[in-house]
Protein backbone atom coordinates (compact mmCIF):
# COMPACT_ATOMS: atom_id res chain seq x y z
CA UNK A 1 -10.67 41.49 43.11
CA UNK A 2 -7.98 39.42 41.66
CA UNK A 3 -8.30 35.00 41.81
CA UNK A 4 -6.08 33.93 44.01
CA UNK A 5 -3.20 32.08 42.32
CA UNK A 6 -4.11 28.41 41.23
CA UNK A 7 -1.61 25.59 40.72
CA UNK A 8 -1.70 23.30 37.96
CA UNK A 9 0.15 20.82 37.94
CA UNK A 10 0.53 17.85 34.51
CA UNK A 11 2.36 14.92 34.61
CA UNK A 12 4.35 13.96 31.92
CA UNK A 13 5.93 16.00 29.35
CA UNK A 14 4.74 14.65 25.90
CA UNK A 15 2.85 15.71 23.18
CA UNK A 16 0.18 16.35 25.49
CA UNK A 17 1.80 17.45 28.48
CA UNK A 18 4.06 20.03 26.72
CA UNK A 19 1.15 21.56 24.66
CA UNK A 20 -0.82 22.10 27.78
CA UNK A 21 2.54 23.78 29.62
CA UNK A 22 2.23 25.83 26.91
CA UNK A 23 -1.16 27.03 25.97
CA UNK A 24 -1.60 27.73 29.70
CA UNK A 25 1.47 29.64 30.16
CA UNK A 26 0.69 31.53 27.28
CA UNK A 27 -3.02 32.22 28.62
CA UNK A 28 -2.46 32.71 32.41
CA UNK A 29 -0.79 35.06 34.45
CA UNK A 30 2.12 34.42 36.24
CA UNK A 31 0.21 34.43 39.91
CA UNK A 32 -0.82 31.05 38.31
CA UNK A 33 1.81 28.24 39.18
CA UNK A 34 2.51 25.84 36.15
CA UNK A 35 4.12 22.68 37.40
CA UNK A 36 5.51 19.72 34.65
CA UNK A 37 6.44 16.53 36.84
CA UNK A 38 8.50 14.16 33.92
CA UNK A 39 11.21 11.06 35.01
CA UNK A 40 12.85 11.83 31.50
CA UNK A 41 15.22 14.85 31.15
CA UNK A 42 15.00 15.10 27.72
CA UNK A 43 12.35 15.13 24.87
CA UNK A 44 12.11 13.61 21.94
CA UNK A 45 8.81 12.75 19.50
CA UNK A 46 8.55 9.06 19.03
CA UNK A 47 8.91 9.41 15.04
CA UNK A 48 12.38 10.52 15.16
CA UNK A 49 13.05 7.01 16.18
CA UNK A 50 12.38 5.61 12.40
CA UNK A 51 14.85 8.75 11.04
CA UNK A 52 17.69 7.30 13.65
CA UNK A 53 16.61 3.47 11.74
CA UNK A 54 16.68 5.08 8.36
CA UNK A 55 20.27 6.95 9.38
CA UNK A 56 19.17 10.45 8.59
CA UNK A 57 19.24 11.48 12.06
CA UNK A 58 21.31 10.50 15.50
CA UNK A 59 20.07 9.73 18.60
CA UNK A 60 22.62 12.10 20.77
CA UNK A 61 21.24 15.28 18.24
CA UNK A 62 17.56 14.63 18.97
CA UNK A 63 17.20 15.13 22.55
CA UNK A 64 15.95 18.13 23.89
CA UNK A 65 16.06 19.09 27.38
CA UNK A 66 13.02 19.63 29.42
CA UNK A 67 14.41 21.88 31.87
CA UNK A 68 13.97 24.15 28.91
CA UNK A 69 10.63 25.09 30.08
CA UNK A 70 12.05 27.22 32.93
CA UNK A 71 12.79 29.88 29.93
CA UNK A 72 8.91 30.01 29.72
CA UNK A 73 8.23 30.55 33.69
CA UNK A 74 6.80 26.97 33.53
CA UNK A 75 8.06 24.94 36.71
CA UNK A 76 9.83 21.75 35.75
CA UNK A 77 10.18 18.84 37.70
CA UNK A 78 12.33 15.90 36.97
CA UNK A 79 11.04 13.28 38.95
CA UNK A 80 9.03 10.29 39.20
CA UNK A 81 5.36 10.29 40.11
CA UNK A 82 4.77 7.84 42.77
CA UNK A 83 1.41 8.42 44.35
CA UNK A 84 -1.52 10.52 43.01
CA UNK A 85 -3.92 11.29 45.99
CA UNK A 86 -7.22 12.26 44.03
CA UNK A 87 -9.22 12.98 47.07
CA UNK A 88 -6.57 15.19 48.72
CA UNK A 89 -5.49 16.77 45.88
CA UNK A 90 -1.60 16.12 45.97
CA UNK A 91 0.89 14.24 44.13
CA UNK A 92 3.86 13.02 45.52
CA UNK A 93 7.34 11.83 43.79
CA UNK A 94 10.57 9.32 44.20
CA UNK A 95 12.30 12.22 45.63
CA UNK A 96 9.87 12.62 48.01
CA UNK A 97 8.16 15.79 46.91
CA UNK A 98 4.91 16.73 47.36
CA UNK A 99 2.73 18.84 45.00
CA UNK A 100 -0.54 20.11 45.78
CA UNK A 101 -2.77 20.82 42.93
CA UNK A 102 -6.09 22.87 42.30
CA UNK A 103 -6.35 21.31 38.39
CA UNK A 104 -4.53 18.40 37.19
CA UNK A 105 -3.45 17.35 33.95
CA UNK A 106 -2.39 13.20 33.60
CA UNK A 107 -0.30 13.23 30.42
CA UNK A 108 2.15 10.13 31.49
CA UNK A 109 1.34 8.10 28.79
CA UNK A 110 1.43 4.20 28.11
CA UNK A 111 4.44 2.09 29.39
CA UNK A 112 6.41 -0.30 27.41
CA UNK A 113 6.25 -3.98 28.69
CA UNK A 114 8.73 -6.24 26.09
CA UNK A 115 8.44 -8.71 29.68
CA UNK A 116 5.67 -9.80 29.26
CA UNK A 117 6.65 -11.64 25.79
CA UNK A 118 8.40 -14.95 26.66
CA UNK A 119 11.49 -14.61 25.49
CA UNK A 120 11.55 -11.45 23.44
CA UNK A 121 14.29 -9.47 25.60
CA UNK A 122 16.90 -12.74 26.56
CA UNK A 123 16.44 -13.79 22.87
CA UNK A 124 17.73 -10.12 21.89
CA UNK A 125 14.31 -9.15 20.31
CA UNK A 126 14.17 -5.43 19.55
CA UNK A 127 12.19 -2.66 20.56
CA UNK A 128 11.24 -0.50 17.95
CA UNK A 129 9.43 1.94 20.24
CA UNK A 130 12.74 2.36 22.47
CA UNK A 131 15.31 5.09 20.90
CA UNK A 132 18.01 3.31 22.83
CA UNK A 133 18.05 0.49 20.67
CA UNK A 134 17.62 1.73 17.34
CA UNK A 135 21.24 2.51 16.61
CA UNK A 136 22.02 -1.17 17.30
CA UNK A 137 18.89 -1.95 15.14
CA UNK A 138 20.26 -0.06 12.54
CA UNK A 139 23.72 -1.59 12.23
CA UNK A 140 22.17 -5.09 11.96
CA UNK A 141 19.70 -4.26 9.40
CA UNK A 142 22.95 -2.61 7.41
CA UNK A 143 25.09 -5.89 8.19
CA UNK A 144 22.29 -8.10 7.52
CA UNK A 145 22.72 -9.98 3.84
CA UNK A 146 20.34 -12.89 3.64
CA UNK A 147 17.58 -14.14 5.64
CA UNK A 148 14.15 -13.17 7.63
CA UNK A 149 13.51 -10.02 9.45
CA UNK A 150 9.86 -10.47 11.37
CA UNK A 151 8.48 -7.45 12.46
CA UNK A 152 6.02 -8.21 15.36
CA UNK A 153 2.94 -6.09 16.91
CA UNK A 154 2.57 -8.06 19.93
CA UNK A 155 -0.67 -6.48 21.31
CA UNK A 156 -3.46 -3.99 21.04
CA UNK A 157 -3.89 -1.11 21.41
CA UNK A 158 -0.33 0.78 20.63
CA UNK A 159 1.11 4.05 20.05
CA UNK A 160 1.28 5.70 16.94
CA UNK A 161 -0.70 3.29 14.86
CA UNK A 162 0.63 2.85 11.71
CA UNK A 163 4.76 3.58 12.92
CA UNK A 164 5.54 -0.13 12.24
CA UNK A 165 4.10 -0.25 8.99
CA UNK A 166 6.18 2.65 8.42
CA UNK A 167 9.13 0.77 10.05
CA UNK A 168 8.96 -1.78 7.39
CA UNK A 169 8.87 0.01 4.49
CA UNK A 170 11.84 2.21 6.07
CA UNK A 171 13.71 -1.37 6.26
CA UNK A 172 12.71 -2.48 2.80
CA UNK A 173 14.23 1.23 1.47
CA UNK A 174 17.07 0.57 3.53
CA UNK A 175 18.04 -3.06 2.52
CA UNK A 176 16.94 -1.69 -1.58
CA UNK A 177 19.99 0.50 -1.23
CA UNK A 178 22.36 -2.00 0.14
CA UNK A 179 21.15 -4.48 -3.33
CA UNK A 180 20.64 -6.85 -0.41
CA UNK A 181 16.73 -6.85 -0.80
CA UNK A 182 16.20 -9.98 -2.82
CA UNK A 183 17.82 -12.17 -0.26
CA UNK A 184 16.12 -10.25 2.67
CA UNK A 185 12.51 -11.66 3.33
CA UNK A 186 10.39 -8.40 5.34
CA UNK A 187 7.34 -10.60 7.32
CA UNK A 188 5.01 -8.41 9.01
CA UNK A 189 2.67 -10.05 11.51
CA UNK A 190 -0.39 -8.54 13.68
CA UNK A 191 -3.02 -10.30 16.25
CA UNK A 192 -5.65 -7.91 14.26
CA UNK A 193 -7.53 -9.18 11.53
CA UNK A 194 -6.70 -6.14 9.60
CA UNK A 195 -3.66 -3.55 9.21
CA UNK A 196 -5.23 -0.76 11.39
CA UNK A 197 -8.40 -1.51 13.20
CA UNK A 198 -8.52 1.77 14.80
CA UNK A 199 -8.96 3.37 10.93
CA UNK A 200 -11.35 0.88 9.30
CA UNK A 201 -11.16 -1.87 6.57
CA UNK A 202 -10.53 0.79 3.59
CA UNK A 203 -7.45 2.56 4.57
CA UNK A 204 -5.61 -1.03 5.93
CA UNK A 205 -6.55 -2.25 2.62
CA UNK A 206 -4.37 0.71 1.44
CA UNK A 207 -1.34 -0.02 3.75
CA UNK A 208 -1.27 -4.19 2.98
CA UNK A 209 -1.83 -2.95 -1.09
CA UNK A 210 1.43 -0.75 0.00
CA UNK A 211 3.29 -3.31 1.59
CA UNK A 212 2.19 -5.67 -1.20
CA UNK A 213 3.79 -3.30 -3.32
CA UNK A 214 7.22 -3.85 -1.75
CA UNK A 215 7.18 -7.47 -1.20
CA UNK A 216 6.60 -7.13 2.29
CA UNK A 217 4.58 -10.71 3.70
CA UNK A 218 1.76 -9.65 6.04
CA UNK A 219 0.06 -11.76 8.27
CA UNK A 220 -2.89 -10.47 9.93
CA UNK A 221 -4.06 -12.81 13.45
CA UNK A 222 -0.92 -13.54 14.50
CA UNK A 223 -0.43 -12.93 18.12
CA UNK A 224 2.95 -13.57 19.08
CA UNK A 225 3.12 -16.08 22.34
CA UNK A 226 6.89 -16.37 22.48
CA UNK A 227 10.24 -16.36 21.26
CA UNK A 228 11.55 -19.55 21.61
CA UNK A 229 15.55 -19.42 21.33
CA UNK A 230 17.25 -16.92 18.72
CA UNK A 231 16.15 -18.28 15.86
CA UNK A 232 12.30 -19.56 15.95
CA UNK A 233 9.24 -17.70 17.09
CA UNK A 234 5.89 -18.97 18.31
CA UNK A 235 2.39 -17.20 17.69
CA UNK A 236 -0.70 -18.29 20.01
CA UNK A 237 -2.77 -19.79 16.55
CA UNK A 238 0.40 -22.28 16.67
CA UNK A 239 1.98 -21.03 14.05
CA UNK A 240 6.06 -21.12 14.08
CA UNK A 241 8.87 -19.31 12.08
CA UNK A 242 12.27 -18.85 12.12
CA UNK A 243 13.71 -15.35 11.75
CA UNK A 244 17.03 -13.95 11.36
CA UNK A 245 16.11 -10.50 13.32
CA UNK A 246 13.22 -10.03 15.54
CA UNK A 247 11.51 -6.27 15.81
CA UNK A 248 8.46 -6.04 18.06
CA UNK A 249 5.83 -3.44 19.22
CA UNK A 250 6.10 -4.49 22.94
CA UNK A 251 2.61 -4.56 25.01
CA UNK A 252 1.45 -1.22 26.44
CA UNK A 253 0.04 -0.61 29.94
CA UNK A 254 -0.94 1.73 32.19
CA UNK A 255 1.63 3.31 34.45
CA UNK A 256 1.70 1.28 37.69
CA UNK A 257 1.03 4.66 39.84
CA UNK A 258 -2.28 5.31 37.84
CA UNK A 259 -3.42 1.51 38.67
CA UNK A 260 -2.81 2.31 42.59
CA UNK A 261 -4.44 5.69 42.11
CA UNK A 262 -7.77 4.25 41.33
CA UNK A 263 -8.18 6.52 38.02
CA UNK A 264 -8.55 3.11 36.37
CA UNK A 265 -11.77 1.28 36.88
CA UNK A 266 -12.82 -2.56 37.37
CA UNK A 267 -12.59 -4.47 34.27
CA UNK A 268 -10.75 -1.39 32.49
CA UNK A 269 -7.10 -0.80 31.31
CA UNK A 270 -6.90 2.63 30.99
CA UNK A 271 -8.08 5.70 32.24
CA UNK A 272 -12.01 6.36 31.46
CA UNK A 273 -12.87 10.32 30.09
CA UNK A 274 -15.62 11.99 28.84
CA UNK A 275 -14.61 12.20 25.09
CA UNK A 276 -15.09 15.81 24.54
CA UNK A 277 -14.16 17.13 27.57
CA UNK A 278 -11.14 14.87 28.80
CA UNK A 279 -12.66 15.37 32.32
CA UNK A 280 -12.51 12.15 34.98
CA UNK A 281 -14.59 11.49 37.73
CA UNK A 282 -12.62 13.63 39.80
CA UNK A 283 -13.00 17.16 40.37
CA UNK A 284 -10.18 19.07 38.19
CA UNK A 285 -8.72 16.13 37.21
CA UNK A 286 -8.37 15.84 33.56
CA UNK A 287 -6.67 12.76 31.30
CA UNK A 288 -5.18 13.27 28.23
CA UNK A 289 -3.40 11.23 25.46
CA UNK A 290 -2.22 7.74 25.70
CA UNK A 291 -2.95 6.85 29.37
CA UNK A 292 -6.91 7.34 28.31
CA UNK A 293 -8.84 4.98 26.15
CA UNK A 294 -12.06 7.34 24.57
CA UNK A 295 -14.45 5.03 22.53
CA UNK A 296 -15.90 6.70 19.69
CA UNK A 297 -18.63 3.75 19.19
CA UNK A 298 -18.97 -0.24 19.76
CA UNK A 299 -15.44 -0.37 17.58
CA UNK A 300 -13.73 2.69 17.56
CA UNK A 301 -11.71 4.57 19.65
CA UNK A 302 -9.38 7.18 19.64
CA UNK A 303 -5.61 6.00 18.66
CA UNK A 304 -3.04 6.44 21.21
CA UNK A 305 -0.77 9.16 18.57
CA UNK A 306 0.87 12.44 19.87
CA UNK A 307 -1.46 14.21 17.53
CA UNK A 308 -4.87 13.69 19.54
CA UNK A 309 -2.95 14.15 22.45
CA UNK A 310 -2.43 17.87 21.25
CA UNK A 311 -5.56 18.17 20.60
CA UNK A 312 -6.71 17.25 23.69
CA UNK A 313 -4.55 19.37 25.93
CA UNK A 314 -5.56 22.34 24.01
CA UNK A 315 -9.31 21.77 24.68
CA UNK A 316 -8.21 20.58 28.44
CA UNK A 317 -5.79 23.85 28.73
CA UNK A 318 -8.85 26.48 27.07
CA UNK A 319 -11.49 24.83 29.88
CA UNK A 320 -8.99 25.53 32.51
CA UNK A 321 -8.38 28.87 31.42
CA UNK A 322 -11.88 29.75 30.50
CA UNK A 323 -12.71 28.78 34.35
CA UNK A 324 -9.78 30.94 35.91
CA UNK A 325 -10.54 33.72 34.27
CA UNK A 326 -14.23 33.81 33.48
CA UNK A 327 -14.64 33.27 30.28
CA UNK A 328 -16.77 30.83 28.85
CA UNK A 329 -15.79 29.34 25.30
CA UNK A 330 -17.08 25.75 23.79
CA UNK A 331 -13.45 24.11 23.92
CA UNK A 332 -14.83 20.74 22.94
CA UNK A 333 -12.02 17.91 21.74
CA UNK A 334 -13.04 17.32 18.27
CA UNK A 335 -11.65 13.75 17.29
CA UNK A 336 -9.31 14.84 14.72
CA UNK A 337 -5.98 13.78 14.11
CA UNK A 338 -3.30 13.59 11.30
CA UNK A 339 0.27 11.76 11.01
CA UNK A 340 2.76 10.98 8.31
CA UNK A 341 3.40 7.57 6.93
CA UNK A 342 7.06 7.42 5.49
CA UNK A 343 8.17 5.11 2.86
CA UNK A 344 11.83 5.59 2.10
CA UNK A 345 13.09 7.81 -0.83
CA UNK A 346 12.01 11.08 0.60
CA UNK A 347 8.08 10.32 0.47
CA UNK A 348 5.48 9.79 2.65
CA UNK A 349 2.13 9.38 2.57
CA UNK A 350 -0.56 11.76 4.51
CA UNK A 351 -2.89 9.83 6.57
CA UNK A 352 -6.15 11.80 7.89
CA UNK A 353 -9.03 11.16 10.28
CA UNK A 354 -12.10 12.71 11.65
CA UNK A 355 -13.25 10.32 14.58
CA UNK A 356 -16.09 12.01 15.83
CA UNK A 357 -17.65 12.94 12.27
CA UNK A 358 -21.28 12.79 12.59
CA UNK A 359 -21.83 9.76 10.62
CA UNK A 360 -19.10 7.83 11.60
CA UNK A 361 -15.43 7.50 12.04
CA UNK A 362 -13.37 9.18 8.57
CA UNK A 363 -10.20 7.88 7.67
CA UNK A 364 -7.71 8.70 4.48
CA UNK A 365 -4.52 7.64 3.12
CA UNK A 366 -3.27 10.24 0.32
CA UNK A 367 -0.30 8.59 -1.75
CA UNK A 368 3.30 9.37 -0.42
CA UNK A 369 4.75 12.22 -1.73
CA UNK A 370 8.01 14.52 -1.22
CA UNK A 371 5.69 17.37 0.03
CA UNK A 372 4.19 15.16 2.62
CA UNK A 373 7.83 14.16 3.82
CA UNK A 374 8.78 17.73 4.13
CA UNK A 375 5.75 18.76 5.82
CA UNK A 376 6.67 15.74 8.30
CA UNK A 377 9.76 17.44 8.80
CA UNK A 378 8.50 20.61 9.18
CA UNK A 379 5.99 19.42 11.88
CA UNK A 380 8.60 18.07 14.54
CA UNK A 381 10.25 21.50 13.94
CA UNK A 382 7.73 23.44 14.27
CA UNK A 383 6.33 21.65 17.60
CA UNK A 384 10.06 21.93 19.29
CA UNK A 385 10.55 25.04 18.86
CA UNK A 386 6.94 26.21 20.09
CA UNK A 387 7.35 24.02 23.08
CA UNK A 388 11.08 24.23 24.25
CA UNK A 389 13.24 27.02 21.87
């Protein structure tokens, strides 16, 4: 006798969210209701932000829509998740809809809160992680001719780890070609007392040696308090500098509707998992990507990056699969991850880790290349079309 049709229903419609839509599809017969609740209409991976900076790419071309995913027979849902009921087993939205569920995927992410920085947003701070302002960010960084550009991580943990690293040597190619660079001081500044906690003291050694390289000023423990008026910024050590443009990393949080769900517990900030498994304390209700924090050890944990997103959903999507229809495969998350670091010219470099390696977190920076900068090309390619085309 046939299972009765299940409904599974993921919100959010990332890295995560799409590769689950996907894999399940894919995997699951079409009694089996696929639901994808996202606010956003359209899709686009976080690193084609620094290709709209660097002017190879434009923001209007890079958007792909989500209600794509009715092509696949995958149910999509353009709306905004306002209550999660975990014991009921429903979701409801702005528009008033309500979803039941019999396995749910939390894919929503971490939300952007420039706010919470004195000043940053009345001061006309930028966003780097917001694709909306990076055309304006561009034509200032073209106009610009003399002076300071400070490029701020205000807090940690963030998305996509080493992004603003690659942001400044982007700006440093950028201001090279204009032969404005020798009147253009780059200052990079971070609360951490390294480059990239989250990959160990060796490979940020790399990236400050790299930045060293381009005469780019970095300043590890420097949390930025406030931006004081247009011109001069505060850190909480009491340091102060003037600037001539202001990029930041705004604070992340957890979406407000996960807080009042009561997925996140006392004294935590983000949704706990088991680390192999993505599984909550709830039954069928699963966490994946940036809206999780997954501690590897007493320092580690897993970075909030599209990549171990993917590989989450997948192991998420083959346990849900493997319980539908019987079968019963070890789909275990295994900690690894990848990304490109881009440093102008057509080159990037090829930065690898293996979190959950036996003997400890594994972390490696290969030396940009041009066959590392294709291969980044070739990966947003190959992930849109497999997911929307």
């Amino acid at each position: 006798m046939a299972a009765a049709g299940k409904r599974i229903v993921i919100l959010g419609s990332g890295f995560g969210g799409l590769t689950a839509a996907n894999l399940l599809r894919k995997n699951l017969s079409l009694q089996h209701q696929i639901v994808v609740v996202d606010k956003n209409k359209f899709f686009m991976m976080g690193l084609v932000n620094l290709w709209i900076l660097s002017g190879i790419r434009r923001l209007e071309d890079s958007q792909i829509a989500l209600n794509k995913l009715e092509n696949k027979e995958i149910t999509f849902l353009n709306d905004e998740v306002t209550t999660i009921d975990i014991s009921k087993k429903f979701i409801k939205t702005r528009s008033n809809n309500k979803l039941e569920y019999d396995y749910l995927i939390i894919a929503l992410g971490a939300e952007l809160a420039a706010e919470e920085i004195d000043g940053f947003i009345c001061n006309g701070g930028f966003n780097l992680y917001d694709a909306e302002q990076i055309p304006k960010l561009r034509e200032k960084i073209v106009a610009l001719r003399n002076g300071r550009i400070a490029i701020c991580i205000t807090s940690i943990p963030y998305k996509c780890p080493p992004a603003p690293y690659e942001a400044s040597l982007l700006i440093n190619d950028i201001l090279a070609k204009n032969g404005v660079r020798d009147s253009i001081d780059i200052d990079f500044y971070t609360p951490a007392p390294i480059a990239l906690p989250v990959a160990g003291t060796k490979l940020s050694q790399d990236i400050v040696n790299l930045l060293n390289d381009n005469h780019i000023n970095f300043h590890p423990l420097h949390k930025l308090k406030a931006v004081v008026d247009k011109e001069i910024i505060e850190f909480e050590n009491g340091n102060k500098t003037n600037y001539d443009l202001l990029i930041g990393i705004p604070p992340h949080k957890v979406p407000t509707v996960i807080k009042n769900s009561g997925l996140v517990k006392e004294g935590q900030n983000w949704i706990d998992v088991d680390k192999f498994s993505l599984k909550t304390n709830y039954e069928n209700v699963f966490a994946i990507g940036d809206v999780t924090e997954i501690k590897v050890d007493q320092m580690a944990v897993i970075p909030k990056a599209g990549i171990f997103a993917e590989g989450q959903a997948k192991s998420v999507s083959h346990q849900i699969i493997n319980e539908i229809t019987n079968q019963s495969h070890n789909e275990k998350f295994d900690g690894r991850g990848f990304c490109f670091m881009e440093i102008g010219s057509k080159k990037a470099g090829f930065l690898a880790a293996d979190f959950y390696n036996i003997t400890g977190p594994i972390t490696k920076l290969d030396p940009p290349s041009e066959e590392s900068y294709r291969k980044k090309l070739d990966f947003e390619k190959s992930r849109i079309k497999e997911w929307l085309l």
